[in-house]
C-alpha atoms as a PDB file:
ATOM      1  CA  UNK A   1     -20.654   0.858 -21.808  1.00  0.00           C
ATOM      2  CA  UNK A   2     -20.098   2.997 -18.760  1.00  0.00           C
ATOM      3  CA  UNK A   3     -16.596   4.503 -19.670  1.00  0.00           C
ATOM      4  CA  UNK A   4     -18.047   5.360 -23.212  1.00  0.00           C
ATOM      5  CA  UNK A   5     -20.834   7.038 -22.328  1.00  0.00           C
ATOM      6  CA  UNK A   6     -18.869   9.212 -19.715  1.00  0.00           C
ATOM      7  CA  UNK A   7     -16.526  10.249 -22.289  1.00  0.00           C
ATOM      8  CA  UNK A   8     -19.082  11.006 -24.757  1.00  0.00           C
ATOM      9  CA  UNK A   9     -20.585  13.464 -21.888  1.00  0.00           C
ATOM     10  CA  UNK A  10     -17.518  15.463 -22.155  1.00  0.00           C
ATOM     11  CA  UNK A  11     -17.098  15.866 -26.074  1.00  0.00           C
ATOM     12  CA  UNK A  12     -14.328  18.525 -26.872  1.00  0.00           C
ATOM     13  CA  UNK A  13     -14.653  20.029 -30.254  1.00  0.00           C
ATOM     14  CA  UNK A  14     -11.568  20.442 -30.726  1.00  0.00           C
ATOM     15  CA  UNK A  15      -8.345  17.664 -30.810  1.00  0.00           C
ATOM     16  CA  UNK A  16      -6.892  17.010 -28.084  1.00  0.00           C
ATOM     17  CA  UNK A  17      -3.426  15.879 -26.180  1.00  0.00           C
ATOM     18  CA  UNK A  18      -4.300  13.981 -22.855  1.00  0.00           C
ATOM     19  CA  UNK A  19      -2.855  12.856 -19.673  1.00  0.00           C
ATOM     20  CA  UNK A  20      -4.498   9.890 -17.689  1.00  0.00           C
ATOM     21  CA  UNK A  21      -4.239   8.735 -14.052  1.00  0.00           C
ATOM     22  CA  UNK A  22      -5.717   9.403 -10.540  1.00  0.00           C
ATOM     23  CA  UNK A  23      -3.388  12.416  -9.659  1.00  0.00           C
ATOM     24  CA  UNK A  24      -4.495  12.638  -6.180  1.00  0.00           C
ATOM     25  CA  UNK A  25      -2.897  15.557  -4.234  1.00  0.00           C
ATOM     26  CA  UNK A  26      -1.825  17.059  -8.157  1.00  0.00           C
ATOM     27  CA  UNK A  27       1.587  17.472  -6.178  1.00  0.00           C
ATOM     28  CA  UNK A  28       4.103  19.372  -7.694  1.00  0.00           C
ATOM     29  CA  UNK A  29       5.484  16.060 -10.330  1.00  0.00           C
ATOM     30  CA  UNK A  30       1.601  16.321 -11.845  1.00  0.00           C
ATOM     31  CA  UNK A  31       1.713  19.814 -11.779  1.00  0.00           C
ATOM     32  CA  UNK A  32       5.132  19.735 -13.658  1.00  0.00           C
ATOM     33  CA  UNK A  33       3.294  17.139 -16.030  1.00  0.00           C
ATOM     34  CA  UNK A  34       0.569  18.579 -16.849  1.00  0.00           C
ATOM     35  CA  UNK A  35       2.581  22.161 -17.473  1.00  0.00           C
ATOM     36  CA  UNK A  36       4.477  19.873 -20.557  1.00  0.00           C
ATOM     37  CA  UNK A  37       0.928  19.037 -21.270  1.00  0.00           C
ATOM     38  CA  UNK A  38      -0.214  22.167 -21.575  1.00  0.00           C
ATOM     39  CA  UNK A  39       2.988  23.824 -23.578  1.00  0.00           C
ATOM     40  CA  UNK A  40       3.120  20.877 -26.145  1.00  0.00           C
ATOM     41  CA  UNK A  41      -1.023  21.338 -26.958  1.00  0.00           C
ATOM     42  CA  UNK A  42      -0.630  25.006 -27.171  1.00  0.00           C
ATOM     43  CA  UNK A  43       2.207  24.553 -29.621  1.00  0.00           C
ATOM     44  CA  UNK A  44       0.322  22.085 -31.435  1.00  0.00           C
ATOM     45  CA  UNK A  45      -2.531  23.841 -31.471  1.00  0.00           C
ATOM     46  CA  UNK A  46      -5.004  21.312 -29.229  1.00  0.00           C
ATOM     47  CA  UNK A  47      -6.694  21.190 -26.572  1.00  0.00           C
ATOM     48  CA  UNK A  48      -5.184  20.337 -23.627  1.00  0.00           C
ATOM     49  CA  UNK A  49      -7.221  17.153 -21.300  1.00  0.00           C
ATOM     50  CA  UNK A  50      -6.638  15.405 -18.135  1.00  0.00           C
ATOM     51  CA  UNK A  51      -8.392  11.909 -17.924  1.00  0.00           C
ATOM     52  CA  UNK A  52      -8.717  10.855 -13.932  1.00  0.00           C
ATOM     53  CA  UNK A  53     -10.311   8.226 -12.055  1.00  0.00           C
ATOM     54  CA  UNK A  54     -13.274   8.870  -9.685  1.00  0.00           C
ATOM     55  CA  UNK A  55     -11.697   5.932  -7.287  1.00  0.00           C
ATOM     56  CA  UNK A  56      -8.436   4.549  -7.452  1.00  0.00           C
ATOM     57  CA  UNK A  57      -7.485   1.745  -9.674  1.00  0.00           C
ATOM     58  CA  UNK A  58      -6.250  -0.254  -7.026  1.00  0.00           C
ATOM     59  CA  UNK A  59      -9.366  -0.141  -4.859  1.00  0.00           C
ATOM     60  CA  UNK A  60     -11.113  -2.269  -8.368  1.00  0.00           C
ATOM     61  CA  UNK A  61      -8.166  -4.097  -8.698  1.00  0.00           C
ATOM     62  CA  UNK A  62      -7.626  -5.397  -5.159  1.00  0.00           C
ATOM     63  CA  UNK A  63     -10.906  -5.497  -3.042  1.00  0.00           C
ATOM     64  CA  UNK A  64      -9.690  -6.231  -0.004  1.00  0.00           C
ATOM     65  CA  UNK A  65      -6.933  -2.619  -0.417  1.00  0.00           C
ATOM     66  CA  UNK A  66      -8.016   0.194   1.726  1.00  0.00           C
ATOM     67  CA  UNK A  67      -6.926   3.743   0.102  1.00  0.00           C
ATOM     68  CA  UNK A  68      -6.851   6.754   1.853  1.00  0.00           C
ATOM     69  CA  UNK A  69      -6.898  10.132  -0.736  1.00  0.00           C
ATOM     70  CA  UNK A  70      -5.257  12.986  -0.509  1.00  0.00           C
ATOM     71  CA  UNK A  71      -8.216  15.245  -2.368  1.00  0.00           C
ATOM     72  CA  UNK A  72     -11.232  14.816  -3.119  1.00  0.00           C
ATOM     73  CA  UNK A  73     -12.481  14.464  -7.010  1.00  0.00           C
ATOM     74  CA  UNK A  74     -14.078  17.759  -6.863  1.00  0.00           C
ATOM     75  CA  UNK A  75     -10.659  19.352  -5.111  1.00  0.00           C
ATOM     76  CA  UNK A  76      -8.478  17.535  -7.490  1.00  0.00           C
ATOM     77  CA  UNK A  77     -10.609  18.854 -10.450  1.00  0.00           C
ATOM     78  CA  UNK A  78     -10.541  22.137  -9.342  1.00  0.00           C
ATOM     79  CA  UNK A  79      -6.774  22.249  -9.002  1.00  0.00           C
ATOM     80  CA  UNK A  80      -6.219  20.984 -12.716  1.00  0.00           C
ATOM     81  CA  UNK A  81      -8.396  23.585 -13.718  1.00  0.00           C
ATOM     82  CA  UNK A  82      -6.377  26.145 -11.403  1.00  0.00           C
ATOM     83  CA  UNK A  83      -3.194  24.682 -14.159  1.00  0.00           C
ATOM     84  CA  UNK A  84      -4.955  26.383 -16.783  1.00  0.00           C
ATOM     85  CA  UNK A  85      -6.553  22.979 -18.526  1.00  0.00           C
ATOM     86  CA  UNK A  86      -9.928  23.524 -19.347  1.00  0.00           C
ATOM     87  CA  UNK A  87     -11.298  19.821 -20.543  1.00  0.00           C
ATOM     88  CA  UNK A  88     -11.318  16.493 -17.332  1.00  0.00           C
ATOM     89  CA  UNK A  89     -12.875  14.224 -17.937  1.00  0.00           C
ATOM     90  CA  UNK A  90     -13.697  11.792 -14.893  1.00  0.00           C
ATOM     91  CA  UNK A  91     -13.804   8.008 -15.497  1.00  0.00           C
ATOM     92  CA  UNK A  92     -15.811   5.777 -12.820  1.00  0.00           C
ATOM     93  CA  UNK A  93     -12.865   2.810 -12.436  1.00  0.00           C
ATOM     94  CA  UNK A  94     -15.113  -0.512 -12.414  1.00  0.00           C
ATOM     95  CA  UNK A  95     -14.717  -3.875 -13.286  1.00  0.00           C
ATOM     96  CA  UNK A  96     -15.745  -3.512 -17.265  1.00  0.00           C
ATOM     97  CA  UNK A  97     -13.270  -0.654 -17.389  1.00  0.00           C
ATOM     98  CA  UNK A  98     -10.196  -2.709 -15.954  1.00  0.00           C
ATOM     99  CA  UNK A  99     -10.688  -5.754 -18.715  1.00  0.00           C
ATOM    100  CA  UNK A 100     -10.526  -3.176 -21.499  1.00  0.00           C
ATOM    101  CA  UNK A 101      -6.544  -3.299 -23.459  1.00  0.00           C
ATOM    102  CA  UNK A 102      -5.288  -0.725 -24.111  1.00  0.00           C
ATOM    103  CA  UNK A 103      -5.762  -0.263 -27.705  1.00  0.00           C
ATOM    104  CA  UNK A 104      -9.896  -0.535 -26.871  1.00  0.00           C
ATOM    105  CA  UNK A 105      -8.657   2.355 -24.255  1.00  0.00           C
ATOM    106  CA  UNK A 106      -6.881   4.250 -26.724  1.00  0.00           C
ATOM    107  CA  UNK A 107      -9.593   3.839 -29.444  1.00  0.00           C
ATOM    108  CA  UNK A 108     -12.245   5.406 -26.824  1.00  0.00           C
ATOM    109  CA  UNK A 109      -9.882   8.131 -26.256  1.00  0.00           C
ATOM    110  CA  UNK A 110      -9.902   8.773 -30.127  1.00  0.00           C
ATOM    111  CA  UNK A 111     -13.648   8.362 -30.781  1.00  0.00           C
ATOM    112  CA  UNK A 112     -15.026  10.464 -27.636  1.00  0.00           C
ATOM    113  CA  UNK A 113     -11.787  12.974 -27.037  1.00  0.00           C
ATOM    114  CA  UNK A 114     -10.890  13.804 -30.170  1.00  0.00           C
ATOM    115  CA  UNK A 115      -7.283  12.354 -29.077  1.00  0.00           C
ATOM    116  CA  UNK A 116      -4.029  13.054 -31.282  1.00  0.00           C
ATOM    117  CA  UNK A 117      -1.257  12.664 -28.553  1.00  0.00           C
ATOM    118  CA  UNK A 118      -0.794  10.977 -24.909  1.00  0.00           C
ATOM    119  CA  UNK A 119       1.553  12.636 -22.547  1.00  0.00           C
ATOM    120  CA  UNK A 120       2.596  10.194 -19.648  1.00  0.00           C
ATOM    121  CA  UNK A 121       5.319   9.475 -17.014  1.00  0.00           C
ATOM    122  CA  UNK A 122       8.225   6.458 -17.476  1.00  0.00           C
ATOM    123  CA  UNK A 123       5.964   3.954 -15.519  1.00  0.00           C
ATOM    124  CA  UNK A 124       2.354   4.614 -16.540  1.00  0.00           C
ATOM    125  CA  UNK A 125       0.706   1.777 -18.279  1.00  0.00           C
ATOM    126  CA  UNK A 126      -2.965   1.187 -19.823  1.00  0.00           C
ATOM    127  CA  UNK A 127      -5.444  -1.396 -20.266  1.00  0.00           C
ATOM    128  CA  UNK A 128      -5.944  -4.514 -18.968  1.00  0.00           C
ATOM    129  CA  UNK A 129      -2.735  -6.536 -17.231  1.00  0.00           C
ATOM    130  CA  UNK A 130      -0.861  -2.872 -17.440  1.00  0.00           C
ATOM    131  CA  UNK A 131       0.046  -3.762 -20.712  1.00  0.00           C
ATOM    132  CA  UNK A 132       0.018  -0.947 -22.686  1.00  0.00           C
ATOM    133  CA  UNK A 133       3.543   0.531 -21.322  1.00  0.00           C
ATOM    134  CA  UNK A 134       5.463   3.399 -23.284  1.00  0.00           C
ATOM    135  CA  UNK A 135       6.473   0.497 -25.739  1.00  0.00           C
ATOM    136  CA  UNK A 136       3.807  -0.680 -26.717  1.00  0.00           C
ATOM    137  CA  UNK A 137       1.953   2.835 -26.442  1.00  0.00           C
ATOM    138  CA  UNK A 138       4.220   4.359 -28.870  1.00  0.00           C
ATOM    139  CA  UNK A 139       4.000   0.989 -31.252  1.00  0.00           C
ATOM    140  CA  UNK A 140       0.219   1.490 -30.757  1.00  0.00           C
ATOM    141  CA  UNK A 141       0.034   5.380 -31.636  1.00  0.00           C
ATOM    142  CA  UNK A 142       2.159   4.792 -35.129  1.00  0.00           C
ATOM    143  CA  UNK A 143      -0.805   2.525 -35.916  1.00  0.00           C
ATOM    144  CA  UNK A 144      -3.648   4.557 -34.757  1.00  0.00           C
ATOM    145  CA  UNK A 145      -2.142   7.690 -35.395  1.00  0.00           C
ATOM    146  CA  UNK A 146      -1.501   9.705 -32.067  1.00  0.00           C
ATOM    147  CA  UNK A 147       1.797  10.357 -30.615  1.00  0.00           C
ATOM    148  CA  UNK A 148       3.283   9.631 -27.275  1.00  0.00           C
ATOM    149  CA  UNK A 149       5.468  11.812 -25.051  1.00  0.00           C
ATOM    150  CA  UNK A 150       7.285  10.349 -21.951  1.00  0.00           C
ATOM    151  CA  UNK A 151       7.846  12.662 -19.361  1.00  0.00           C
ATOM    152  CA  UNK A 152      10.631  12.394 -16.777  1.00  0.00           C
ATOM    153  CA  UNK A 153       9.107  12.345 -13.133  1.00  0.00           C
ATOM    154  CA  UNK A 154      10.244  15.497 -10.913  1.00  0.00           C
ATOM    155  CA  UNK A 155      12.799  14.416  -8.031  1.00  0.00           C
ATOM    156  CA  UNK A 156      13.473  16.141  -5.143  1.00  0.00           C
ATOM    157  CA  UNK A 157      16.521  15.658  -3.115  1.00  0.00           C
ATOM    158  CA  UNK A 158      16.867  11.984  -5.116  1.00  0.00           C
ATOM    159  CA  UNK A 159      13.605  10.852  -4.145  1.00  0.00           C
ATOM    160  CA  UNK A 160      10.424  11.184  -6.909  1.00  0.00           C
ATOM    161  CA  UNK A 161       7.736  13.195  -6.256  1.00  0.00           C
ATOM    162  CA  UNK A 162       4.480  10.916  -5.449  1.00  0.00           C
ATOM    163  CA  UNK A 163       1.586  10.452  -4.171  1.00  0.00           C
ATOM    164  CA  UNK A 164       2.916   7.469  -2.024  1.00  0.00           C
ATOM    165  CA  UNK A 165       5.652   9.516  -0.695  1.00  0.00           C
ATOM    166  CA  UNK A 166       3.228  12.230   0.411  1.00  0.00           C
ATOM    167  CA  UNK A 167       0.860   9.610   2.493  1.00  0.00           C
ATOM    168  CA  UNK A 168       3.800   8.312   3.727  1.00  0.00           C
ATOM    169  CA  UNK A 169       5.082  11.206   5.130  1.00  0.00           C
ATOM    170  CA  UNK A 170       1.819  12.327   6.176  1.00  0.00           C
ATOM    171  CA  UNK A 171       1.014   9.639   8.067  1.00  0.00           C
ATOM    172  CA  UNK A 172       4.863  10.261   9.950  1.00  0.00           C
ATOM    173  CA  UNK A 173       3.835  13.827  10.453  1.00  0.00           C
ATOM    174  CA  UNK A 174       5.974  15.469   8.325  1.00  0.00           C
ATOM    175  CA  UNK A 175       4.646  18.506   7.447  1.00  0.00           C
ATOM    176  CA  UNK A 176       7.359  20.005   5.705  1.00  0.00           C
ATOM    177  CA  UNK A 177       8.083  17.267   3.241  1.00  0.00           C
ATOM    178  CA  UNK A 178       3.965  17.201   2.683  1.00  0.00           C
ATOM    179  CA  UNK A 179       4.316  21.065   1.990  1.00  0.00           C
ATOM    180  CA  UNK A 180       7.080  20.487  -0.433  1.00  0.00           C
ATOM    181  CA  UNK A 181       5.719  17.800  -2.165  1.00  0.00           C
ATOM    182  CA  UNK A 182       2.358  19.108  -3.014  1.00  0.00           C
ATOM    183  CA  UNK A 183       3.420  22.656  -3.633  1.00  0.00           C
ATOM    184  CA  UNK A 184       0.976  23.861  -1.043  1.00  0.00           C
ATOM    185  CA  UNK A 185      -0.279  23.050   2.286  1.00  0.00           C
ATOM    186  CA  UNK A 186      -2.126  19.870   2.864  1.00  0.00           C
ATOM    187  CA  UNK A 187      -5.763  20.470   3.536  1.00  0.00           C
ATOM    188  CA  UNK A 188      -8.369  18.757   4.767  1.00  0.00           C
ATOM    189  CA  UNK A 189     -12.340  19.578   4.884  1.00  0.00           C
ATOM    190  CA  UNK A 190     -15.020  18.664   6.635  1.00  0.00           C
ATOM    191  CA  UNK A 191     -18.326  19.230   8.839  1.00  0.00           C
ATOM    192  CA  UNK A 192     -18.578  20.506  12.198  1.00  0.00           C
ATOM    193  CA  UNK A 193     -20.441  17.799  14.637  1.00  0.00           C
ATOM    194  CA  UNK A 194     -21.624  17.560  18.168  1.00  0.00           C
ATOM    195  CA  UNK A 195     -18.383  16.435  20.087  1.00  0.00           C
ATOM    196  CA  UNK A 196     -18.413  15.505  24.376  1.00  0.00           C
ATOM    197  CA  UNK A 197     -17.713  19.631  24.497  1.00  0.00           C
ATOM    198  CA  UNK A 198     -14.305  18.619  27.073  1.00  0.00           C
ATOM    199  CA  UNK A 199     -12.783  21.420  24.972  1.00  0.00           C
ATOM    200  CA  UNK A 200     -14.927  24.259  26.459  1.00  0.00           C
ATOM    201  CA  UNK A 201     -14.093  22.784  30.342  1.00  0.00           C
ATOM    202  CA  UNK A 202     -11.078  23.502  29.822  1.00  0.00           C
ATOM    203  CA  UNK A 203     -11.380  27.063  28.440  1.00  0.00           C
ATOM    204  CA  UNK A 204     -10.545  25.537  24.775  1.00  0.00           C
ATOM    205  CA  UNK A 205     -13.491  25.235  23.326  1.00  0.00           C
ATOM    206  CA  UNK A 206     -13.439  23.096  19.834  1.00  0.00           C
ATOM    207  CA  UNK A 207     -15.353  22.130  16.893  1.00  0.00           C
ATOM    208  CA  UNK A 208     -15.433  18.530  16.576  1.00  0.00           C
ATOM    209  CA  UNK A 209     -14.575  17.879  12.568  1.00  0.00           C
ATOM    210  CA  UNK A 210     -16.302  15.159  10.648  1.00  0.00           C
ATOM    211  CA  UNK A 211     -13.868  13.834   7.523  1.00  0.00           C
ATOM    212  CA  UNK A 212     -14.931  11.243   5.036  1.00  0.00           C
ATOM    213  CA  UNK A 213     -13.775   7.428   5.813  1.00  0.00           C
ATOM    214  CA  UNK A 214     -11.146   7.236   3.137  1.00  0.00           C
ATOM    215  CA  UNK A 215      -9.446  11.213   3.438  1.00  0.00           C
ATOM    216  CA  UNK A 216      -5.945  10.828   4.116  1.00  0.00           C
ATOM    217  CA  UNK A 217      -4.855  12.132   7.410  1.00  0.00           C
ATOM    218  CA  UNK A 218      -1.561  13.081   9.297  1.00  0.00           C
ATOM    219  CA  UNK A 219      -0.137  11.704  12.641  1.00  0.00           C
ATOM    220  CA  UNK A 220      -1.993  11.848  15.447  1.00  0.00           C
ATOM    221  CA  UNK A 221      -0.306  15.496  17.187  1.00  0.00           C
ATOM    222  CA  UNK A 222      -1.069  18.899  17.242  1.00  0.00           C
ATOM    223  CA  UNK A 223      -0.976  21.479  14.847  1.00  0.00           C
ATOM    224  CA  UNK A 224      -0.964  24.778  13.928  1.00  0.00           C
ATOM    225  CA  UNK A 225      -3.548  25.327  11.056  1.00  0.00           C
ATOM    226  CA  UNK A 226      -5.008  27.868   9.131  1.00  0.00           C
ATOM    227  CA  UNK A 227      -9.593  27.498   9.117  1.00  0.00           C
ATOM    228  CA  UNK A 228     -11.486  28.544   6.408  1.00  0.00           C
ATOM    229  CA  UNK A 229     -15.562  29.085   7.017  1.00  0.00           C
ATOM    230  CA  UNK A 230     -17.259  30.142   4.645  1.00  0.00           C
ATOM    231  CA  UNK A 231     -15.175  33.499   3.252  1.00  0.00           C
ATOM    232  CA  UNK A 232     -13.567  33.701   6.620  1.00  0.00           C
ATOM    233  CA  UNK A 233      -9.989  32.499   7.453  1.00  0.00           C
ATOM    234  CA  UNK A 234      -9.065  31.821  11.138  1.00  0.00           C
ATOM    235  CA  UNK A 235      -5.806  30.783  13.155  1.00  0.00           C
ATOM    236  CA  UNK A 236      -6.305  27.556  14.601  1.00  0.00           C
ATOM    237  CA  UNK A 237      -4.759  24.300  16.721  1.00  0.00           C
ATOM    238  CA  UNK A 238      -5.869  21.190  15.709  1.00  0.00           C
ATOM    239  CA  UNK A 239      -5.847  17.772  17.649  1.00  0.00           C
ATOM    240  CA  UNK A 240      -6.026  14.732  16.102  1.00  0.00           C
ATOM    241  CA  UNK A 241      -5.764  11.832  18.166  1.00  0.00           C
ATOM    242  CA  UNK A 242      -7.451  10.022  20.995  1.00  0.00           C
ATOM    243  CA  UNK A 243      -7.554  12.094  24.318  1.00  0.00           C
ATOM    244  CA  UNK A 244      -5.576   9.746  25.833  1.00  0.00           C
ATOM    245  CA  UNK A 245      -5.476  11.992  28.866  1.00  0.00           C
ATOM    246  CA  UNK A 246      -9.283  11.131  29.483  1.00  0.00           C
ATOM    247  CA  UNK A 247      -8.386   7.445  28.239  1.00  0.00           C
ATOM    248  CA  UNK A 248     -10.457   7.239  25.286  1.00  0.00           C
ATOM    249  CA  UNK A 249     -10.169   5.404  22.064  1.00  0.00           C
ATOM    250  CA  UNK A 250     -11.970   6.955  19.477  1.00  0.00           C
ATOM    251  CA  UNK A 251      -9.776   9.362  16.845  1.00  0.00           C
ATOM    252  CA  UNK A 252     -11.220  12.601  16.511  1.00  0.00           C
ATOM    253  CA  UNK A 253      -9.858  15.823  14.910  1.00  0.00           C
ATOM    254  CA  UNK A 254     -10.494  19.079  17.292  1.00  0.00           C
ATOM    255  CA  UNK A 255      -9.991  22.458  15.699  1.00  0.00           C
ATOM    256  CA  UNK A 256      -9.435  25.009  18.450  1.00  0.00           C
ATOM    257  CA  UNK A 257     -10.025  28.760  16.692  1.00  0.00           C
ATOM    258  CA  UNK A 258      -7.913  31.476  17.824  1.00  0.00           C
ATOM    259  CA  UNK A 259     -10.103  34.731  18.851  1.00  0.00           C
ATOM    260  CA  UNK A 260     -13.388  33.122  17.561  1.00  0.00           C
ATOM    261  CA  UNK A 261     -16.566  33.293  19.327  1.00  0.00           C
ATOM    262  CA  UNK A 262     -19.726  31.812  17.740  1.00  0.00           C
ATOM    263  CA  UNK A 263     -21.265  28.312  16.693  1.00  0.00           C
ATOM    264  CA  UNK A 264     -19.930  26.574  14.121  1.00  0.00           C
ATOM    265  CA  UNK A 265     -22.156  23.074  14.631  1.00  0.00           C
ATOM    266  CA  UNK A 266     -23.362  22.134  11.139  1.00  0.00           C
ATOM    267  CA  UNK A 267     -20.532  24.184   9.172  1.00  0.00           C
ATOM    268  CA  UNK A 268     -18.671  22.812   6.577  1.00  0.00           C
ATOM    269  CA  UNK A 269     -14.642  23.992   7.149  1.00  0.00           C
ATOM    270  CA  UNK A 270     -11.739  23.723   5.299  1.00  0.00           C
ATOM    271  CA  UNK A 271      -7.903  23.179   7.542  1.00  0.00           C
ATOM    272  CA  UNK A 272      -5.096  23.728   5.958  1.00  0.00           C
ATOM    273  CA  UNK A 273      -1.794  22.523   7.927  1.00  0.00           C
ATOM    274  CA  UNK A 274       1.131  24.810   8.396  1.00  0.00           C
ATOM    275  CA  UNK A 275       3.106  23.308  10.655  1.00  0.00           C
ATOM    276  CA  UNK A 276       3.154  20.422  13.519  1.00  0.00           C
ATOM    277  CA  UNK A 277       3.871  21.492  17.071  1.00  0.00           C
ATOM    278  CA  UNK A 278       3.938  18.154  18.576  1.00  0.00           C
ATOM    279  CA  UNK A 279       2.995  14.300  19.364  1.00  0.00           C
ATOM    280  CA  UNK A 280      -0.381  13.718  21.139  1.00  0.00           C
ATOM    281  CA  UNK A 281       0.639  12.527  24.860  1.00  0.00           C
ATOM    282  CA  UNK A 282      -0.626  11.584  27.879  1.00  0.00           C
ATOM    283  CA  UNK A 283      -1.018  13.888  30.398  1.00  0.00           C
ATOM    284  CA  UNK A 284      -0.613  13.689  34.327  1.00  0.00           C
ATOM    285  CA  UNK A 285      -4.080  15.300  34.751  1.00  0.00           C
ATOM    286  CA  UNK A 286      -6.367  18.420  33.538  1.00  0.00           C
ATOM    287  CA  UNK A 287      -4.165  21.281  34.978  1.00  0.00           C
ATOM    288  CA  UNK A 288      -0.949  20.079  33.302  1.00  0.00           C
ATOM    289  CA  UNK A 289      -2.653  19.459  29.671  1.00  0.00           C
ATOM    290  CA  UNK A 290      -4.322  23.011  30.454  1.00  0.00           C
ATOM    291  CA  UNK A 291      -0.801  24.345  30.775  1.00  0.00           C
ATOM    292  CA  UNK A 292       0.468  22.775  27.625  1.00  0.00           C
ATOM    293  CA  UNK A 293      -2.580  24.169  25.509  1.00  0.00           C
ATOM    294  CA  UNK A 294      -1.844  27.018  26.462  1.00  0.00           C
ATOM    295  CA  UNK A 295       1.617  26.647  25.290  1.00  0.00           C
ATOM    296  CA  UNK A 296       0.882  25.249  22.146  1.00  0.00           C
ATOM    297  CA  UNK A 297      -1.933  28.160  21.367  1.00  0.00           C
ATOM    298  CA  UNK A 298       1.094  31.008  21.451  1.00  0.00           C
ATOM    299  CA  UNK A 299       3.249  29.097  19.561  1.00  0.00           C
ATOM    300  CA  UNK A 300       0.637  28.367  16.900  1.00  0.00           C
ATOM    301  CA  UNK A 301       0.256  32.039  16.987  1.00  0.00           C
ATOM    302  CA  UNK A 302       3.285  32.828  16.314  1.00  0.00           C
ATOM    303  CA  UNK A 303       4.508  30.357  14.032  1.00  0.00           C
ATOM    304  CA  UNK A 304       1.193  31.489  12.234  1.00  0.00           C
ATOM    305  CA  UNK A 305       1.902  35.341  12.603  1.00  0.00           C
ATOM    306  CA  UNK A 306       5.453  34.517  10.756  1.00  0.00           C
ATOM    307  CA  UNK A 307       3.445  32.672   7.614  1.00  0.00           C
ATOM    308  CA  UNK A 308       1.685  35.826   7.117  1.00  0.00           C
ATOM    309  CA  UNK A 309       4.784  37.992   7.477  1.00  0.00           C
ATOM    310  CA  UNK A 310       6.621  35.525   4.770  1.00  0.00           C
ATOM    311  CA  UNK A 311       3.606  34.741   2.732  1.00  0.00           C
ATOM    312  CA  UNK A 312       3.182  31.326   3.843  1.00  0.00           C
END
């Protein structure tokens, strides 16, 4: 069995008290999660895990579902790490995995983990049909011996902190709520590829940026972004949209770097949105969308210049 022999591959010495979902983005309601996490194993004197998903349940579950992420595995391990919780353990999602109840789950968890506790949020469920709920989790864990902790989720203004929310407002444009929400600034990586080079025509010269199918991205607009290559960090405007200026169709994400000069073809780069300057448009011709480049590169700079000054 797949999900066994995955678990079995991470084999903590130690007991442990575990968390378990996709937590894509680790927005600031995971982060608060996995913080109780950490306190309660500390004062119990475990180890601390995080069990995620290498795809989301839902992409299994419904075929047909497309699902955009919001980090990568590899980003979203890194950033549990960063919450000072040393064991994840990644589970591949699949078919055999979703027919599993949730005491076969939980038994897994036990044999492989070590586990002695579950920490989990007022709507998570396990196994197969969702039916192991809080209810039935805590009924479970009096039988098998592990204990169950339901964690509030973390509001803000009303509304509950999720990954939903964050796509949603993502895909709006709204950086500010994304910001909030995650804790951070939204990134987004990718590689550097031959573009049609209209950028450098027009005195803008950009690195076309290659993202992977399913990576979440924000409105089409313009941006003012922050570029990391390599160890090197960069002020930037980003495009990401259609050129419908030049009338074409395909959606491509142009990073403009401020006060760069070099090739960046084949680089892998990291953006990180600070804030969105405006909706992509059509323009009357070249000159005009010249002018308003030029108008969006000083404000970039200076909205950019005040994140610096304020530690943004």
């Amino acid at each position: 069995m797949r999900v066994a022999e995955e678990l079995a591959a991470v084999a903590p010495k130690r007991h442990t008290l575990l968390t378990i979902g996709v937590f894509d983005g680790v927005h600031v309601g995971h982060q608060y999660l996995i913080g109780q996490l950490r306190k309660e194993a500390e004062e119990r004197g475990f180890l601390g895990g995080v069990v995620t998903f290498r795809q989301h349940p839902q992409t299994i579950l419904s075929p047909q579902s497309r699902m955009s992420y919001l980090t990568t595995l590899e980003e979203r391990t890194e950033l549990i790490h960063s919450l000072g919780i040393e064991l994840v353990a990644a589970l591949s999602f699949t078919p055999e995995l979703s027919q599993l109840s949730a005491r076969e789950f939980a038994l897994l968890l036990k044999d492989h983990l070590k586990m002695q506790g579950l920490v989990i949020g007022p709507d998570f469920a396990l196994g197969r049909g969702r039916e192991g709920n809080a209810t039935y989790l805590k009924a479970l864990g009096q039988e098998l011996d592990f204990s169950v902790d339901v964690v509030k989720p973390l509001k803000q203004n009303a509304e509950t902190v999720s990954s939903t929310a964050i796509r949603d407002a993502l895909t709006r444009g709204d950086v500010a709520k994304v910001t909030r929400f995650l804790g951070r600034n939204f990134t987004l990586s990718g590689l550097v590829v031959k573009g049609v080079e209209r950028g450098r025509t027009l005195g803008f010269p950009t690195a076309n940026l290659a993202v992977n199918s399913n990576q979440a991205l924000p409105a089409d607009g313009v941006y003012a972004t922050r570029v990391y290559v390599g160890v090197s960090t960069h002020k930037a405007v980003v495009n990401i949209g259609q050129r419908p200026t030049f009338g074409e169709k395909d959606r491509t994400i142009e990073v403009y770097l401020l006060d760069f000069k070099g090739d960046l073809y084949g680089e892998e780069i990291k953006v990180e949105l600070v804030e969105r300057l405006r909706a992509e448009r059509k323009f009357d011709g070249v000159e005009e969308l010249k002018v308003q480049i030029s108008k969006d590169v000083e404000r970039a700079r200076a909205i950019l210049d005040d994140a610096i000054d304020h530690g943004r």
